[in-house]
Every structure is written in structure tokens, then in C-alpha cells.
C-alpha atoms as a PDB file:
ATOM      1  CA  UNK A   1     187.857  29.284  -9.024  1.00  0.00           C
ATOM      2  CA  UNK A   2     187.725  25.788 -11.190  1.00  0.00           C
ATOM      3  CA  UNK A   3     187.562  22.892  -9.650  1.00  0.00           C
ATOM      4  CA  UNK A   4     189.664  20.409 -10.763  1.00  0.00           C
ATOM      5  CA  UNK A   5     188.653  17.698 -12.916  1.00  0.00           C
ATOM      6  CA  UNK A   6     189.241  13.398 -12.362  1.00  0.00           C
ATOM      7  CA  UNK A   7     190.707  12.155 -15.377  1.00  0.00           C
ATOM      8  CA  UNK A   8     187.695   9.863 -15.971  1.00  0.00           C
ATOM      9  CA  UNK A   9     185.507  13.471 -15.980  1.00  0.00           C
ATOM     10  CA  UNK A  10     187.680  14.833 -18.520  1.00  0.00           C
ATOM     11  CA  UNK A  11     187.684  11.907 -20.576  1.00  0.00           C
ATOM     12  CA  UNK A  12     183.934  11.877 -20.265  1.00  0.00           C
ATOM     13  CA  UNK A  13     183.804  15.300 -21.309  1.00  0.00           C
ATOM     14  CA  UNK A  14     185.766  14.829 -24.591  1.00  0.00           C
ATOM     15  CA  UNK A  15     183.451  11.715 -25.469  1.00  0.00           C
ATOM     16  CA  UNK A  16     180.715  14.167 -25.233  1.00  0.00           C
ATOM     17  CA  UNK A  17     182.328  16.731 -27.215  1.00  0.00           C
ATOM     18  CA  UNK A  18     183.716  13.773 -30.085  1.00  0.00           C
ATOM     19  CA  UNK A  19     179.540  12.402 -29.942  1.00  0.00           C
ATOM     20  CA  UNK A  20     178.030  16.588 -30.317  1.00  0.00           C
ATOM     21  CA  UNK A  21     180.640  17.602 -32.785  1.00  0.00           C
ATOM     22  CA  UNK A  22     179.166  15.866 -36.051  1.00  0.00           C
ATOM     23  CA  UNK A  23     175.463  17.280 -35.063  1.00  0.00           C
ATOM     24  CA  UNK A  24     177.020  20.969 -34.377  1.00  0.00           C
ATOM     25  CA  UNK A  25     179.010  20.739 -37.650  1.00  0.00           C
ATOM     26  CA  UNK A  26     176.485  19.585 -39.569  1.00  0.00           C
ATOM     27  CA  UNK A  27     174.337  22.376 -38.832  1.00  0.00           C
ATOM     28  CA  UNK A  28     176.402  25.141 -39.067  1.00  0.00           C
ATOM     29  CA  UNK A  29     177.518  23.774 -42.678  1.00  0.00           C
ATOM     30  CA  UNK A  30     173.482  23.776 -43.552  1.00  0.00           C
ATOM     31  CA  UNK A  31     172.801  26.790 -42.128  1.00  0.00           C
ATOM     32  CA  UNK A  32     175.471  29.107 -42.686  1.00  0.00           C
ATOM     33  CA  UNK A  33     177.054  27.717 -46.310  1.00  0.00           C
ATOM     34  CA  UNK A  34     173.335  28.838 -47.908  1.00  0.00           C
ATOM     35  CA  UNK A  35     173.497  31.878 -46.367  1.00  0.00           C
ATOM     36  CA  UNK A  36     176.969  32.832 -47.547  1.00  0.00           C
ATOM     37  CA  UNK A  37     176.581  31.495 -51.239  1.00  0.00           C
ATOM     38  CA  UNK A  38     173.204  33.440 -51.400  1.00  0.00           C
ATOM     39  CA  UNK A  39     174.996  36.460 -50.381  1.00  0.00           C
ATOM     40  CA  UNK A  40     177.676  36.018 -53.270  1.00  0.00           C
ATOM     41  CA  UNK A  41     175.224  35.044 -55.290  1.00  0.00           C
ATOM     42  CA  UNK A  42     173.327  38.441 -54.533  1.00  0.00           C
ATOM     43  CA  UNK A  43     176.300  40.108 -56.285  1.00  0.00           C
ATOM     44  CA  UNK A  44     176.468  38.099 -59.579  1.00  0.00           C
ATOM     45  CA  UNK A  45     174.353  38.445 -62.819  1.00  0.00           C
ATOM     46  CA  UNK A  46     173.779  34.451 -63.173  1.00  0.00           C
ATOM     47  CA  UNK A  47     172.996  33.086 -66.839  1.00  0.00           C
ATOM     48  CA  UNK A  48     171.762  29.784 -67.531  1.00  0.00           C
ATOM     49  CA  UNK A  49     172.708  26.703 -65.870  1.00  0.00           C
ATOM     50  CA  UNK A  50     174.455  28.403 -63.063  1.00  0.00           C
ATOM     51  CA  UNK A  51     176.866  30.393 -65.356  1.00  0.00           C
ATOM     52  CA  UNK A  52     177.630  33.773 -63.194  1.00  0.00           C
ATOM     53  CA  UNK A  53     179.673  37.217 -63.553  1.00  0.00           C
ATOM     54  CA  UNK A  54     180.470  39.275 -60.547  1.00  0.00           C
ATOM     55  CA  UNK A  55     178.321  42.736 -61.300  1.00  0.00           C
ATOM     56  CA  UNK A  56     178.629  44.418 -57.618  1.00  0.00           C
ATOM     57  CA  UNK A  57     175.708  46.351 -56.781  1.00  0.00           C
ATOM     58  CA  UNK A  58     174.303  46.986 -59.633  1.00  0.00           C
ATOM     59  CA  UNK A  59     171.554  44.214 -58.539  1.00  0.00           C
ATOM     60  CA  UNK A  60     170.315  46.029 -55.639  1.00  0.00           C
ATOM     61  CA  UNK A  61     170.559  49.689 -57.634  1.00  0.00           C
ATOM     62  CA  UNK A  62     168.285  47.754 -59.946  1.00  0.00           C
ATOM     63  CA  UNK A  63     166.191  46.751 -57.271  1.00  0.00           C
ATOM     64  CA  UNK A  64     165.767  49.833 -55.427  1.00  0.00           C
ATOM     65  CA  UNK A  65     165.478  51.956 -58.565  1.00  0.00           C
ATOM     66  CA  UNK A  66     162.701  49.558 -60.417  1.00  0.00           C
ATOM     67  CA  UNK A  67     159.578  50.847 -60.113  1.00  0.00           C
ATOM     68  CA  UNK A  68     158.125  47.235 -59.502  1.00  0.00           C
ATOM     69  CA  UNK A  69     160.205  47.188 -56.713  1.00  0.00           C
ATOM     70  CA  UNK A  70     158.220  45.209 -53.525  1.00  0.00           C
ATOM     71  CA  UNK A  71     154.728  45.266 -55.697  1.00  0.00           C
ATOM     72  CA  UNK A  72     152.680  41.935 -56.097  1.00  0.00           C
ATOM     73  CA  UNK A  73     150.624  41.449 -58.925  1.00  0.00           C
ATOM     74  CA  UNK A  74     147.656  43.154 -58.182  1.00  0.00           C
ATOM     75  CA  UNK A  75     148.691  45.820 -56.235  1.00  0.00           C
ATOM     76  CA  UNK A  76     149.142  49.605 -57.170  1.00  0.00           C
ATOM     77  CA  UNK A  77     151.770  50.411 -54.640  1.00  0.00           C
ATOM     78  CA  UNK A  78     155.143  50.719 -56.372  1.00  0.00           C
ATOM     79  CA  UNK A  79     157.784  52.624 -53.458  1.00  0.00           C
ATOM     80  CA  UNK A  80     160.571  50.883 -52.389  1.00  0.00           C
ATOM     81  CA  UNK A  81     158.855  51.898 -48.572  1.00  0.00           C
ATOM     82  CA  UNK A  82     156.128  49.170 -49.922  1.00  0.00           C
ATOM     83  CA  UNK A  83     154.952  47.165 -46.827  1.00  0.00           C
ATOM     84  CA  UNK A  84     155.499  43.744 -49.203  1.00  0.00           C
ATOM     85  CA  UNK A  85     159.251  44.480 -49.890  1.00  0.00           C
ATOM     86  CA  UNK A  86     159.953  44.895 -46.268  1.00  0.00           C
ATOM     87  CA  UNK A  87     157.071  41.998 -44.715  1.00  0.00           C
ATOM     88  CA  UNK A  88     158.514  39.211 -47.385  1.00  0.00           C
ATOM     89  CA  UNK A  89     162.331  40.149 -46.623  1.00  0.00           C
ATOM     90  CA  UNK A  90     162.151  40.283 -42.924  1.00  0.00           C
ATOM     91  CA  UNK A  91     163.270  36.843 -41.783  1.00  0.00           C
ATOM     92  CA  UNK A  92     166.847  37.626 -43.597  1.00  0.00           C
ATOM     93  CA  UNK A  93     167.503  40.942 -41.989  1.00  0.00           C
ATOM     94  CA  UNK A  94     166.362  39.062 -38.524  1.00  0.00           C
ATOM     95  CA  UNK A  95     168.920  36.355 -39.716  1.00  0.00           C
ATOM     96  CA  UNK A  96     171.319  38.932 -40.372  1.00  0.00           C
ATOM     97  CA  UNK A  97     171.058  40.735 -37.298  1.00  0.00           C
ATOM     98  CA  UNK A  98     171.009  37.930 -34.842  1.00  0.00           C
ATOM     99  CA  UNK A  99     174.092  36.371 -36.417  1.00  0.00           C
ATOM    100  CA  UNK A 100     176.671  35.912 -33.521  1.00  0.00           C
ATOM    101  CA  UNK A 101     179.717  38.620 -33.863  1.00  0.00           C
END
């Protein structure tokens, strides 16, 4: 069961709540507004100065399909199952995935 609250605890609680709001909301607007706009962004073709059409997948067919597809300079592996593809994108799928539902 809750135990009821004193009106000074309550009011103590929403002075906590009005001092942690500005923090909270300030990081979720830094964190998650970059994340959406670079997954828009993922599904434009963007021109010069920040000029952009909407293309839909066609950038990650392109991706997938390209036979430079994960390679770094250098290297003679060229499958999209190349270690580098998967090593240098790994910190967005594990953003992705632990992204509360």
C-alpha cells in the first residue's frame, strides 16, 4: 500500500521534479533529436548545403549492393559480411536495440 504523503513532502517532491526536469529534457533533446534526424536523413539523397530529396531505400540497396561496401582502403575484403561494416556500425545497432519501448 502507499503511504500517504505531508503536504510539505509533496511539495518537496515537485521542487525536485521542477529542479531535474531542465537536466532530463535537455538530454533527451541531445540525445534523441540526432538520432531521429540521422535516421531521416538516412533516407534522403542530400545535395549541397543541406538541400535533400526523400529517395527511400535506395541508400541502403546502394550500400548493400556496392561492392566497396564495409572495405577500408587497403583491404581486399569486399562482402557486405566484412568484419569492418559490422565492427564500425555496432554502437548504433546497440543504440537501437537498447532504446526503451
Amino acid at each position: 500500500m502507499r503511504k500517504a504523503q505531508s503536504i510539505a513532502a509533496r511539495k518537496e517532491q515537485h521542487w525536485a521534479w521542477l529542479m531535474v526536469a531542465p537536466t532530463i529534457i535537455g538530454l533527451l533533446v541531445l540525445n534523441y533529436y540526432p538520432l531521429i534526424e540521422t535516421f531521416i536523413l538516412s533516407f534522403s539523397k542530400t545535395k549541397t548545403f543541406g538541400a535533400s530529396t526523400f529517395n527511400g531505400i535506395d541508400n541502403y540497396i546502394q550500400m548493400f549492393q556496392s561492392p566497396s561496401s564495409g572495405k577500408l582502403p587497403g583491404t581486399p575484403s569486399s562482402s557486405v559480411s566484412s568484419p569492418c561494416l559490422w565492427a564500425s556500425s555496432w554502437p548504433c545497432w546497440w543504440l537501437c536495440c537498447s532504446m526503451p519501448r
